[in-house]
C-alpha atoms as a PDB file:
ATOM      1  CA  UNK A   1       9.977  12.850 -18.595  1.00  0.00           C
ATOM      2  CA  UNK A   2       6.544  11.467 -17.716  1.00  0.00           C
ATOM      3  CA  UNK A   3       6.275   7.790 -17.699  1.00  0.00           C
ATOM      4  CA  UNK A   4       3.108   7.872 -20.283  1.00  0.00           C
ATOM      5  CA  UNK A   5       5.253   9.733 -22.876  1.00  0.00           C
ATOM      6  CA  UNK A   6       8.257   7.409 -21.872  1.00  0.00           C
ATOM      7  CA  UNK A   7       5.817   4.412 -22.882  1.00  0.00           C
ATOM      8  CA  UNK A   8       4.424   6.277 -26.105  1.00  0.00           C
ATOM      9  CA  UNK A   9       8.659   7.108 -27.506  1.00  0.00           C
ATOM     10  CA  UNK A  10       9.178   3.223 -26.892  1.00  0.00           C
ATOM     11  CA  UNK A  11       6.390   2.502 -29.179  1.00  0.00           C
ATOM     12  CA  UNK A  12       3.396   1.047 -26.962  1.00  0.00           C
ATOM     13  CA  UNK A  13       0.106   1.360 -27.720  1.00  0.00           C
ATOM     14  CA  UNK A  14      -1.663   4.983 -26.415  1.00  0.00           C
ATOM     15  CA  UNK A  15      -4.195   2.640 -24.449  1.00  0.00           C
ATOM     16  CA  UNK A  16      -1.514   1.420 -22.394  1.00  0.00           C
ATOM     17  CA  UNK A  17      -1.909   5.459 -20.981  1.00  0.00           C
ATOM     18  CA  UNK A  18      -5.408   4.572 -19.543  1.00  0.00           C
ATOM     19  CA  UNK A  19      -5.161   0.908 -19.036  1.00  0.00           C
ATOM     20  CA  UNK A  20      -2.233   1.225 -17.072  1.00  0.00           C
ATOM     21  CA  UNK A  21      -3.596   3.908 -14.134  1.00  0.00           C
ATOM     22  CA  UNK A  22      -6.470   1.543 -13.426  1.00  0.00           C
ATOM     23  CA  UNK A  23      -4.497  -1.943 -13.043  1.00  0.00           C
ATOM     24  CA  UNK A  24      -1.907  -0.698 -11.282  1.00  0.00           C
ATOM     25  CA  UNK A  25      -3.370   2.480  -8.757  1.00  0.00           C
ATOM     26  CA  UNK A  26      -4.656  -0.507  -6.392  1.00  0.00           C
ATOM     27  CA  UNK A  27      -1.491  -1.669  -5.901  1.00  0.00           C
ATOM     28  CA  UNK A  28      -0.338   2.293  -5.298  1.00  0.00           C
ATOM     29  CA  UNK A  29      -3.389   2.778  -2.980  1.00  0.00           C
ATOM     30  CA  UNK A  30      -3.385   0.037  -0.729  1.00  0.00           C
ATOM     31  CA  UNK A  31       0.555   0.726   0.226  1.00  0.00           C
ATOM     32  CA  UNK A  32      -0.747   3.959   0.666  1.00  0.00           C
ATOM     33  CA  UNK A  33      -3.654   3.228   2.956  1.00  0.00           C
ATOM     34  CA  UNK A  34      -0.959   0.653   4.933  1.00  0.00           C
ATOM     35  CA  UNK A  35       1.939   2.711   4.792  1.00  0.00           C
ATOM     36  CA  UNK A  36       1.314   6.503   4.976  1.00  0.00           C
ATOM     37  CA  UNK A  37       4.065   7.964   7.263  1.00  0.00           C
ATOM     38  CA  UNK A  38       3.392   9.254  10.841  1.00  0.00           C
ATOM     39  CA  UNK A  39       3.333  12.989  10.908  1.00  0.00           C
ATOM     40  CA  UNK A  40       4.087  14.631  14.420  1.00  0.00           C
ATOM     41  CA  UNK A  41       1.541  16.860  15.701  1.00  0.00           C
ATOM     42  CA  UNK A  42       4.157  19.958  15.122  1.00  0.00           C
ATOM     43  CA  UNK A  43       4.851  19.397  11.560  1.00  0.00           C
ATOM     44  CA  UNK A  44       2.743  20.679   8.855  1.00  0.00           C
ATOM     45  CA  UNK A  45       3.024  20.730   4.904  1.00  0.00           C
ATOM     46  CA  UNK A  46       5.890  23.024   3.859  1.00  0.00           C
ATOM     47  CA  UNK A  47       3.640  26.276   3.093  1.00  0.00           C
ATOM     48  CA  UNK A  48       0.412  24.454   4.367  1.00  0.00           C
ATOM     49  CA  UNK A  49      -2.470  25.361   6.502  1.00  0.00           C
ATOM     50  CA  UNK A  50      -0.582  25.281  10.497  1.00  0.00           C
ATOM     51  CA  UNK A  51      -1.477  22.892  12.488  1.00  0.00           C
ATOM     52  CA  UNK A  52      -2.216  23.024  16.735  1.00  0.00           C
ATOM     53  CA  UNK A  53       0.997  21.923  18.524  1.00  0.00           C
ATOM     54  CA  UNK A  54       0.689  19.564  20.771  1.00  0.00           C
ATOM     55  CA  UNK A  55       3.267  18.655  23.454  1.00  0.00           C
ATOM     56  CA  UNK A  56       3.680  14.628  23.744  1.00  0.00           C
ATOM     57  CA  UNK A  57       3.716  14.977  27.385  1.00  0.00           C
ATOM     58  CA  UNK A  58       1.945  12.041  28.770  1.00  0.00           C
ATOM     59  CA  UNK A  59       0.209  14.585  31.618  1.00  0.00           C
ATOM     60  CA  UNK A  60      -0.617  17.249  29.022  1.00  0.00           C
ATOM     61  CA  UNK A  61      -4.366  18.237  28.622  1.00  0.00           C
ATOM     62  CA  UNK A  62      -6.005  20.417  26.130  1.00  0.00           C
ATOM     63  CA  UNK A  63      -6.921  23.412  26.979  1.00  0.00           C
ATOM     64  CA  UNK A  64     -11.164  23.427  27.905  1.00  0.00           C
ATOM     65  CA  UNK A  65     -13.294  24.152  25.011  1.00  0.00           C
ATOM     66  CA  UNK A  66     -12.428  23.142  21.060  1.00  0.00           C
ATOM     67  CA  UNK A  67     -10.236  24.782  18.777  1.00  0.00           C
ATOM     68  CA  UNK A  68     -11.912  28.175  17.003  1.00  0.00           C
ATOM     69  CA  UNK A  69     -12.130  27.554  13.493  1.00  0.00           C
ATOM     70  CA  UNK A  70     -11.042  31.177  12.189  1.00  0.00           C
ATOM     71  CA  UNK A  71     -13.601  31.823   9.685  1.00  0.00           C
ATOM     72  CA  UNK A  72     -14.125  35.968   8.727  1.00  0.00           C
ATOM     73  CA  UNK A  73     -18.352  36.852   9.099  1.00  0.00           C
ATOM     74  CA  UNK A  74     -18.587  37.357   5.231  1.00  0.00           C
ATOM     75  CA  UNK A  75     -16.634  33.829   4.408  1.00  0.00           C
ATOM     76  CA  UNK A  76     -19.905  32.079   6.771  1.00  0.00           C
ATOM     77  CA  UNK A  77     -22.309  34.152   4.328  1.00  0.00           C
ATOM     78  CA  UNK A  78     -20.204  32.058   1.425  1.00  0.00           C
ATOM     79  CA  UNK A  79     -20.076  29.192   3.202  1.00  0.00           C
ATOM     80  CA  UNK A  80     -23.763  29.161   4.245  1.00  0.00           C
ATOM     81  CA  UNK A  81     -24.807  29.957   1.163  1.00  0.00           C
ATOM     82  CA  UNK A  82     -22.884  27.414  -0.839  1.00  0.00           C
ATOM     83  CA  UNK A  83     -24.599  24.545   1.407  1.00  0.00           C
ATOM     84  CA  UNK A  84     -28.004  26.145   0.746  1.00  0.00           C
ATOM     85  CA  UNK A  85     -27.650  26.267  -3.329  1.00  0.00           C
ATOM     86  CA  UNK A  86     -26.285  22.977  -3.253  1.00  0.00           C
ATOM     87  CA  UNK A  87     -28.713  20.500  -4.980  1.00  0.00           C
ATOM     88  CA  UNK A  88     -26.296  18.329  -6.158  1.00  0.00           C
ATOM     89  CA  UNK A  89     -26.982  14.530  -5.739  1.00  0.00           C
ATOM     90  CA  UNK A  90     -23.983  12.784  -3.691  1.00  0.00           C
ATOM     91  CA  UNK A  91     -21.440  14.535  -1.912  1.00  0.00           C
ATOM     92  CA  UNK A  92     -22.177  18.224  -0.156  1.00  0.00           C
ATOM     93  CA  UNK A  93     -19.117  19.671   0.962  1.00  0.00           C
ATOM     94  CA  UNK A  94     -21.586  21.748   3.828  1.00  0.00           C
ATOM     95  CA  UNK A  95     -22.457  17.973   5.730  1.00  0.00           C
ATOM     96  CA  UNK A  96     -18.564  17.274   5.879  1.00  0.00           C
ATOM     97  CA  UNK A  97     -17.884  20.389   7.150  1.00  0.00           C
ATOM     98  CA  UNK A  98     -20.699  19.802   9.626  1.00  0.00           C
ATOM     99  CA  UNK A  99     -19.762  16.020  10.498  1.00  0.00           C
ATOM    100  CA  UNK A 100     -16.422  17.099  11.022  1.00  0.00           C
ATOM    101  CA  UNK A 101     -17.193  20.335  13.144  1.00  0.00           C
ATOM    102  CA  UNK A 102     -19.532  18.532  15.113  1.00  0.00           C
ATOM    103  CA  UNK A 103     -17.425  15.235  16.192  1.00  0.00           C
ATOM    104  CA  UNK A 104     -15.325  17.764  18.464  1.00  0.00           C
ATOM    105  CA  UNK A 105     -16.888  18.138  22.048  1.00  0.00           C
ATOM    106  CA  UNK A 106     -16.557  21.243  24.278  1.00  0.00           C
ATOM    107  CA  UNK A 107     -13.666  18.934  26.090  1.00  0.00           C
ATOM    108  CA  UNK A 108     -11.752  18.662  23.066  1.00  0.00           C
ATOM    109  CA  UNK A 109     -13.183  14.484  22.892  1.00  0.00           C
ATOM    110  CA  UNK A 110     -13.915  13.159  19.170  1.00  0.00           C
ATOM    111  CA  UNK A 111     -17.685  11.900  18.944  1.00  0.00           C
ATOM    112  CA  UNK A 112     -16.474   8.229  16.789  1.00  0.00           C
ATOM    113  CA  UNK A 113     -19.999   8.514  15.157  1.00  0.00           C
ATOM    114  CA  UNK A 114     -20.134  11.996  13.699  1.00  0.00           C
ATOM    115  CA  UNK A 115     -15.798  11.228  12.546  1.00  0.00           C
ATOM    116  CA  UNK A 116     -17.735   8.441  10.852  1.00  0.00           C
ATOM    117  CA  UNK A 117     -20.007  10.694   9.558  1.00  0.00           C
ATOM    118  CA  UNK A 118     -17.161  13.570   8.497  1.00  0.00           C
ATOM    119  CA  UNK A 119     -15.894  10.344   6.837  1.00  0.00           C
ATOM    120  CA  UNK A 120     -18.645   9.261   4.694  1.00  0.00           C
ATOM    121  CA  UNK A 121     -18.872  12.570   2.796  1.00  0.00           C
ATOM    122  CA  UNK A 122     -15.512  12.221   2.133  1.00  0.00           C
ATOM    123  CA  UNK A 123     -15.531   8.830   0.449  1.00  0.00           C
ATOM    124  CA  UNK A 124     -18.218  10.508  -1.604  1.00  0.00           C
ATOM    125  CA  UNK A 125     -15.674  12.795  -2.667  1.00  0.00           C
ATOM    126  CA  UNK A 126     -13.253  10.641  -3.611  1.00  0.00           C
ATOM    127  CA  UNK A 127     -15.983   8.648  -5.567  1.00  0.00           C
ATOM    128  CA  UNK A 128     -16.783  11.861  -7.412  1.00  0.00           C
ATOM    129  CA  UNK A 129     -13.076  12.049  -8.180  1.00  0.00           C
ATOM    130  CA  UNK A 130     -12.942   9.158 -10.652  1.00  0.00           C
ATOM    131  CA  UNK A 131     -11.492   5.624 -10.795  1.00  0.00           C
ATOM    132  CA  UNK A 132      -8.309   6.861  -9.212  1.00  0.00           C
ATOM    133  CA  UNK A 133     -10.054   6.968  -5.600  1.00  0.00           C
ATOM    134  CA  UNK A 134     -12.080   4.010  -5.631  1.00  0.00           C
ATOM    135  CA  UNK A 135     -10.270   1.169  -4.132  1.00  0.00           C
ATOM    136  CA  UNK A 136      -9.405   3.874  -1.505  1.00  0.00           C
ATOM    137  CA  UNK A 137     -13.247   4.718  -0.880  1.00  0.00           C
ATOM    138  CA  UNK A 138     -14.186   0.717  -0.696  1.00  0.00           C
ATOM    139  CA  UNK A 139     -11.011   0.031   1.772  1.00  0.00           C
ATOM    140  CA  UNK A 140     -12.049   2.981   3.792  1.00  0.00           C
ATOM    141  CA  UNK A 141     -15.978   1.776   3.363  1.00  0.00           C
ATOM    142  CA  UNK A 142     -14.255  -1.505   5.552  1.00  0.00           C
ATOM    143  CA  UNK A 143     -12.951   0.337   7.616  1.00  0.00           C
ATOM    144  CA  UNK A 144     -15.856   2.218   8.755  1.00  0.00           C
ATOM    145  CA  UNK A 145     -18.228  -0.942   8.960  1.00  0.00           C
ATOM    146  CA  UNK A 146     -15.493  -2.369  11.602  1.00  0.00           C
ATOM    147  CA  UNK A 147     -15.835   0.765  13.644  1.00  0.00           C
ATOM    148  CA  UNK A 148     -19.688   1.171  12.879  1.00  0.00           C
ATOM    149  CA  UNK A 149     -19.994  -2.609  14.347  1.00  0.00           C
ATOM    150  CA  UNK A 150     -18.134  -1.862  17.729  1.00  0.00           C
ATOM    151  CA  UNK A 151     -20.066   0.946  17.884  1.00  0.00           C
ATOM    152  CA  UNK A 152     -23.022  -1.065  17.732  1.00  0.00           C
ATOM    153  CA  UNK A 153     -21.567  -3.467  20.139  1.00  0.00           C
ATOM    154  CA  UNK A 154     -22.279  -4.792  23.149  1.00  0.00           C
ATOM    155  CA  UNK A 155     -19.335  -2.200  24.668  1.00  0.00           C
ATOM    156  CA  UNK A 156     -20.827   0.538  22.127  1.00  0.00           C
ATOM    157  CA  UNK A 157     -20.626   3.064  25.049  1.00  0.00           C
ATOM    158  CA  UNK A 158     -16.841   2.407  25.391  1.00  0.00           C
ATOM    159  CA  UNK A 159     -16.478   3.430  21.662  1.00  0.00           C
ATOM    160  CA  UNK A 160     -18.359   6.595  22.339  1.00  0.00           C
ATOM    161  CA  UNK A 161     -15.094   8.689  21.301  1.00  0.00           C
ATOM    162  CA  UNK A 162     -11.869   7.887  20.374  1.00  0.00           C
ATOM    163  CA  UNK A 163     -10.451   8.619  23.490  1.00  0.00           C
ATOM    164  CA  UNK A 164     -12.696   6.391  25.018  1.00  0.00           C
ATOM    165  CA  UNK A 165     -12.177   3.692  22.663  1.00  0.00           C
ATOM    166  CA  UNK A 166      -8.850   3.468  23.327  1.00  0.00           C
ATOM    167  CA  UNK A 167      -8.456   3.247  26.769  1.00  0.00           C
ATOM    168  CA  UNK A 168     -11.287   0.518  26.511  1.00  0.00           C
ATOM    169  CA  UNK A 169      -9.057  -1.305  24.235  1.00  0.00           C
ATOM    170  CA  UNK A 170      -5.705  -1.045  25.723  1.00  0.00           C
ATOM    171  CA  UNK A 171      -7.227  -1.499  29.131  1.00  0.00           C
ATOM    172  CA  UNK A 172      -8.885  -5.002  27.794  1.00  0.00           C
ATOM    173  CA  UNK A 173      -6.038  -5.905  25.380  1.00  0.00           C
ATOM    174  CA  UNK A 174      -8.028  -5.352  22.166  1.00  0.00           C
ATOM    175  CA  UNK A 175      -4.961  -3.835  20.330  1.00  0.00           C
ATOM    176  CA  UNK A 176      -2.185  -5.926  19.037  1.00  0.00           C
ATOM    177  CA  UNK A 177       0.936  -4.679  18.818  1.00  0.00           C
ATOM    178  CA  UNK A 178       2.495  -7.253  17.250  1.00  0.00           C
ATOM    179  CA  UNK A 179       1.986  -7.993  13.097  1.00  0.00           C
ATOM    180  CA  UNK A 180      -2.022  -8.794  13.171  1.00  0.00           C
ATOM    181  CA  UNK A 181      -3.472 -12.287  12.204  1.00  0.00           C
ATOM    182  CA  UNK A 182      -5.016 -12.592   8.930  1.00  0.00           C
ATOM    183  CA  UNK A 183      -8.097 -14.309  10.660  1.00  0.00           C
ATOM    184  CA  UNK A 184      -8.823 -12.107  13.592  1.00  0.00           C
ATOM    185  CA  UNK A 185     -11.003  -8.384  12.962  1.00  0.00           C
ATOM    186  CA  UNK A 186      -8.476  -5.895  13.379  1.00  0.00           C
ATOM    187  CA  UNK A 187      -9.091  -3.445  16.367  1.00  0.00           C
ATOM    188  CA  UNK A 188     -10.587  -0.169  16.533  1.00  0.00           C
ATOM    189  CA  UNK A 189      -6.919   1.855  17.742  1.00  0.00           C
ATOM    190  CA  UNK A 190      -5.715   0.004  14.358  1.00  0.00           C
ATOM    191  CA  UNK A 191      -8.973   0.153  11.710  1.00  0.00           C
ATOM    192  CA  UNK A 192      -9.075   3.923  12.756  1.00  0.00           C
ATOM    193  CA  UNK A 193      -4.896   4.511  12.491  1.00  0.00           C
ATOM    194  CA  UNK A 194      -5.387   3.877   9.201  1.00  0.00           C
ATOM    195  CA  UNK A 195      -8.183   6.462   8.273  1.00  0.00           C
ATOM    196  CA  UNK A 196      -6.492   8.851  10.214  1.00  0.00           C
ATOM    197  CA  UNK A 197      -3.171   8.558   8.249  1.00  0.00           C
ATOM    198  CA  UNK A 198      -5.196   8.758   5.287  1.00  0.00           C
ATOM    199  CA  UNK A 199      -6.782  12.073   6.514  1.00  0.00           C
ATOM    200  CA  UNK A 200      -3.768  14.087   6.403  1.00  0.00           C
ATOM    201  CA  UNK A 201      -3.336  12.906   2.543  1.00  0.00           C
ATOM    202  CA  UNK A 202      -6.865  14.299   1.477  1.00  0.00           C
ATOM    203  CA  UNK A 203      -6.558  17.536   4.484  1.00  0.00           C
ATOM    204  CA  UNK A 204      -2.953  18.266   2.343  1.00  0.00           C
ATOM    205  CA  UNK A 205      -4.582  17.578  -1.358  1.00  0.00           C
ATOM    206  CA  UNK A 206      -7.847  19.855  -0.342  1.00  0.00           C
ATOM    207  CA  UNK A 207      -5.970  22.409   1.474  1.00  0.00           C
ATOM    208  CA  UNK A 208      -3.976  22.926  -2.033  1.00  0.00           C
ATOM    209  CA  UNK A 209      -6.847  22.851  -3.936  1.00  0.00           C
ATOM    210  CA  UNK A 210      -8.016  25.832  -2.568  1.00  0.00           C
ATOM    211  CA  UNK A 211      -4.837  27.555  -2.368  1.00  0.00           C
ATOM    212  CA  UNK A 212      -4.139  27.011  -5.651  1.00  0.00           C
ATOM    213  CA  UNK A 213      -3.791  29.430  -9.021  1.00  0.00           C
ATOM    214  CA  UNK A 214      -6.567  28.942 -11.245  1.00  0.00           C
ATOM    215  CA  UNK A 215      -4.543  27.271 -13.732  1.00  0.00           C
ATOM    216  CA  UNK A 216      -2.765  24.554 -12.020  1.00  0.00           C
ATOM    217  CA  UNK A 217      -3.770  20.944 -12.710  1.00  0.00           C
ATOM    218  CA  UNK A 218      -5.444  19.139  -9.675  1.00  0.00           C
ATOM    219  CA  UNK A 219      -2.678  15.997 -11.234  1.00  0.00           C
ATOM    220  CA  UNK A 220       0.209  18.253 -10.202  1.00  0.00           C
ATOM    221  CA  UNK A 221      -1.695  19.197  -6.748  1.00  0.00           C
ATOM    222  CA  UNK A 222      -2.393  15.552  -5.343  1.00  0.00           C
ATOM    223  CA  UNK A 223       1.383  14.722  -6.699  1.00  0.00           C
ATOM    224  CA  UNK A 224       2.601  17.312  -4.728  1.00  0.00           C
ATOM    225  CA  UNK A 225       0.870  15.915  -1.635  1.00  0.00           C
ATOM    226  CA  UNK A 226       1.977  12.665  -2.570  1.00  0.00           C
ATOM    227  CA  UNK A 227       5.405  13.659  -2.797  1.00  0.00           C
ATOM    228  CA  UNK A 228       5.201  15.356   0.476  1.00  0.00           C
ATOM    229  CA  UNK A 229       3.753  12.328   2.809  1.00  0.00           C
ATOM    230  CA  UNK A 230       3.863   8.941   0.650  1.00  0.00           C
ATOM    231  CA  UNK A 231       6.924   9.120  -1.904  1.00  0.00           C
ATOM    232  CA  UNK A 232       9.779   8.490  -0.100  1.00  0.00           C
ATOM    233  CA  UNK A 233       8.799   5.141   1.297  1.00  0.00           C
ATOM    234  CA  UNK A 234       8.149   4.182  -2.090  1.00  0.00           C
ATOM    235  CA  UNK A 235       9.850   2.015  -4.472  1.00  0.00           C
ATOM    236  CA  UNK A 236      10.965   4.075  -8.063  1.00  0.00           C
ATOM    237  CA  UNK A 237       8.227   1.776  -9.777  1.00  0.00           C
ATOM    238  CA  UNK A 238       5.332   3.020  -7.128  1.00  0.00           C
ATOM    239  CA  UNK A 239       6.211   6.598  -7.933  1.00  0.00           C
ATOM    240  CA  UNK A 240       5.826   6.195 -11.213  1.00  0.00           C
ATOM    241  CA  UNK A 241       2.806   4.167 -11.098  1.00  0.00           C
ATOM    242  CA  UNK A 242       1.152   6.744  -8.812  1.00  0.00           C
ATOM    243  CA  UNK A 243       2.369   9.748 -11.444  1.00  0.00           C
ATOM    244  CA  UNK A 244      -0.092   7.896 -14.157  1.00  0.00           C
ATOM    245  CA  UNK A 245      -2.536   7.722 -11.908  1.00  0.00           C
ATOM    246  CA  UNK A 246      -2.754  11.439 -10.810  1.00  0.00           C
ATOM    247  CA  UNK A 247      -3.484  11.659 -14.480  1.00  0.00           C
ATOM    248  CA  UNK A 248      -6.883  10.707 -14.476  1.00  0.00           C
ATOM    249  CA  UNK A 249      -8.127  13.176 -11.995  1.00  0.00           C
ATOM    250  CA  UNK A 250     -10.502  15.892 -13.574  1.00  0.00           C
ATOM    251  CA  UNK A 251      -9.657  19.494 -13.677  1.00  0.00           C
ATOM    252  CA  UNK A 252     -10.274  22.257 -11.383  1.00  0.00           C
ATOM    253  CA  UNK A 253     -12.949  23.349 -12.805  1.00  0.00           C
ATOM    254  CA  UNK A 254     -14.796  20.481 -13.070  1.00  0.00           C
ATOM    255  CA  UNK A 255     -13.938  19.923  -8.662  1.00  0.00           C
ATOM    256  CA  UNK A 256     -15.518  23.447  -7.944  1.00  0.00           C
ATOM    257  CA  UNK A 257     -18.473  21.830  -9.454  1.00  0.00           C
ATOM    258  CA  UNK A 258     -18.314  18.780  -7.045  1.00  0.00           C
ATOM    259  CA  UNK A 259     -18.210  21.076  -3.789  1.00  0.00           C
ATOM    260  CA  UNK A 260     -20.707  23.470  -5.366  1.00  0.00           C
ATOM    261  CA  UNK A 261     -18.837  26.493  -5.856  1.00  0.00           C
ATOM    262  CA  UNK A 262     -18.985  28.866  -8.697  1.00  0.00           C
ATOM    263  CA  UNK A 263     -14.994  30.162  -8.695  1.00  0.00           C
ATOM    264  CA  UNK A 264     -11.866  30.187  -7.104  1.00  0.00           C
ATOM    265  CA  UNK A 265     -12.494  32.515  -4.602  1.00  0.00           C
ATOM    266  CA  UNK A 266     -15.866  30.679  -3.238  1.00  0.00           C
ATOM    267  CA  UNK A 267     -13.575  27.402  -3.613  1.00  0.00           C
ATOM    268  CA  UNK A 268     -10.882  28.689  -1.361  1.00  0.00           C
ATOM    269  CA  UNK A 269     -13.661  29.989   1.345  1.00  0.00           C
ATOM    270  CA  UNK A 270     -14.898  26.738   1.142  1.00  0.00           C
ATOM    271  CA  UNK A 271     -12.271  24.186   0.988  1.00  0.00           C
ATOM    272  CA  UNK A 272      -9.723  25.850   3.772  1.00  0.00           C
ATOM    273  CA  UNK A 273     -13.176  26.162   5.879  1.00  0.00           C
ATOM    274  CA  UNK A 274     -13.115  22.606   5.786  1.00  0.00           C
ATOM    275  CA  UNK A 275      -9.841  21.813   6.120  1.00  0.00           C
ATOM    276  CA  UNK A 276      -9.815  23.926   9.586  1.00  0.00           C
ATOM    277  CA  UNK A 277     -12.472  21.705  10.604  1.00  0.00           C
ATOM    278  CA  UNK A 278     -10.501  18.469   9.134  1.00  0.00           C
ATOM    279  CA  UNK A 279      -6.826  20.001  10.718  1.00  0.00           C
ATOM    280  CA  UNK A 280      -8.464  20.402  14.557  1.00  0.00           C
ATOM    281  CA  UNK A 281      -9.856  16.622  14.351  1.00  0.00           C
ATOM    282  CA  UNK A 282      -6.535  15.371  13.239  1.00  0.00           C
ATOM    283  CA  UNK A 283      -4.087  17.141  15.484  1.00  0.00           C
ATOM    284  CA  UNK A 284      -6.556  16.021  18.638  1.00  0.00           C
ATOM    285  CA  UNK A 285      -6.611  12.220  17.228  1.00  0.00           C
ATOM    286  CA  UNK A 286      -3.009  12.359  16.641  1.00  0.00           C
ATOM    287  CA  UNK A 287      -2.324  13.908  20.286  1.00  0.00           C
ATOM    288  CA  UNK A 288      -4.251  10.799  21.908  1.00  0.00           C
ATOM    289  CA  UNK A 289      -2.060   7.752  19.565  1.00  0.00           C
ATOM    290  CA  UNK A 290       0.804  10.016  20.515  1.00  0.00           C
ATOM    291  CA  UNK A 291       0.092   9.757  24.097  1.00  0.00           C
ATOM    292  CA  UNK A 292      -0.702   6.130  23.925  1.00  0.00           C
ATOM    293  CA  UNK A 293       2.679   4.759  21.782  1.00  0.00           C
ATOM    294  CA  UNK A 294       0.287   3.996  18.722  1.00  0.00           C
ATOM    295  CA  UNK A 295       1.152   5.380  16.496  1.00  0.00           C
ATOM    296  CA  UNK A 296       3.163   2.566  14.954  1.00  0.00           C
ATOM    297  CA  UNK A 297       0.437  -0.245  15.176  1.00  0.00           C
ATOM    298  CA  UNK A 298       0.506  -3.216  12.391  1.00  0.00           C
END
């Protein structure tokens, strides 16, 4: 039984319905934004979009040139023109896609400023989502300033891409490994960990988005991703906090609006377009912190 209509039986006020999402999802999203498991490069959602394997040989390369992103000739017409009828205000779908698609190099390196980019439109999205994404899309706003300002740097060119940034770091002894110091600026191996954790959350959400049936609730969808990569390192009192708070996203309908599409189909095109583009940056980041022993930085 869901915990609002649990509340409602026991005879609390129907307020406590709203009221309750918005004091408590900040506590749900910062665990999630500190604690969102570590998926290996050759797992994937059950049903989900497949991901690129990538051995964790420390002498493995990728092969030369970036992954395709396998999009049909009349799904670019969609695609194309989606981005050009777009006159929306705030977040375009078509400059993620771009941003995303254009921070991987013809050697399979991630461009830090364009994933930065990819990154921005996203935290417009999650802005256009409602109250339930916004202490995500300030923390992540943080985070990006952190990496903006090494980019800016003095050693900006060793921040160049990720791969880059990282041997830069290790090879200067930028990244802590041990449980980070409340008074010293967190690296850029750890400030970036922690978007890229988040990534697969929103790359799992989108993907069912536009794999969905028109008549599923987008509530059900981002619970289901939740469930998938968050719940089980959860207390029972998180989960339930984070079911109320699925309950404030708006409905399907309302989302084809925010990435400018007029139905399902154009929102499928669309969305799994993007999360190609979002699923080829990930599985590349996650191959270098793989490589490196990262991926378990405080």
């Amino acid at each position: 039984m869901p915990l609002c209509t649990s509340l409602l039986e026991m005879g609390y006020p129907r307020m406590i319905c709203f009221v309750l999402p918005l004091s408590t999802v900040f506590l749900f999203i910062y665990l999630s934004a500190t604690k969102l498991p570590d998926i290996h490069v050759n797992e994937c959602p059950e049903n989900g979009k497949p991901c690129v394997e990538i051995q964790n040989d420390v002498n493995f390369k990728p092969a030369e040139g970036p992954p395709s992103v396998r999009v049909h000739e009349q799904d670019n017409i969609v695609i194309e023109n989606t981005m050009k009828s777009c006159k929306r205000d705030g977040f375009q779908i078509g400059k993620m896609l771009k941003s995303f698609r254009a921070s991987v190099t013809e050697n399979n390196e991630i461009l830090l400023d364009e994933y930065l980019n990819g990154w921005r439109e996203l935290i417009k999205f999650m802005d256009s989502m409602g109250t339930v994404f916004t202490f995500i899309s300030h923390e992540t706003i943080t985070k990006i300033n952190i990496l903006q300002g090494y980019l800016n740097g003095e050693n900006g060119k060793s921040y160049r891409t990720i791969s880059s940034m990282v041997k830069y770091e290790l090879e200067n002894e930028v990244v802590n490994f041990k449980e980070l110091p409340s008074n010293r600026v967190p690296s850029g191996c750890r400030t970036l960990l922690r978007m890229h954790r988040a990534l697969k959350w929103l790359e799992d959400f989108l993907y069912k988005v536009g794999t969905s049936s028109e008549n599923q609730k987008t509530s059900e969808l981002c619970a289901d991703s939740y469930h998938k990569t968050l719940a089980h390192h959860h207390s029972w009192f998180i989960r339930q906090v984070a079911e109320v708070a699925f309950l404030a996203l708006p409905s399907l309908e309302e989302m084809y609006e925010v990435v400018c599409v007029k139905d399902h189909n154009e929102a499928r095109v669309v969305l799994l377009t993007t999360v190609d583009a979002i699923v080829i940056v990930y599985n590349i980041t996650q191959e270098i912190y793989t490589i490196n022993k990262m991926l378990d930085l405080p």
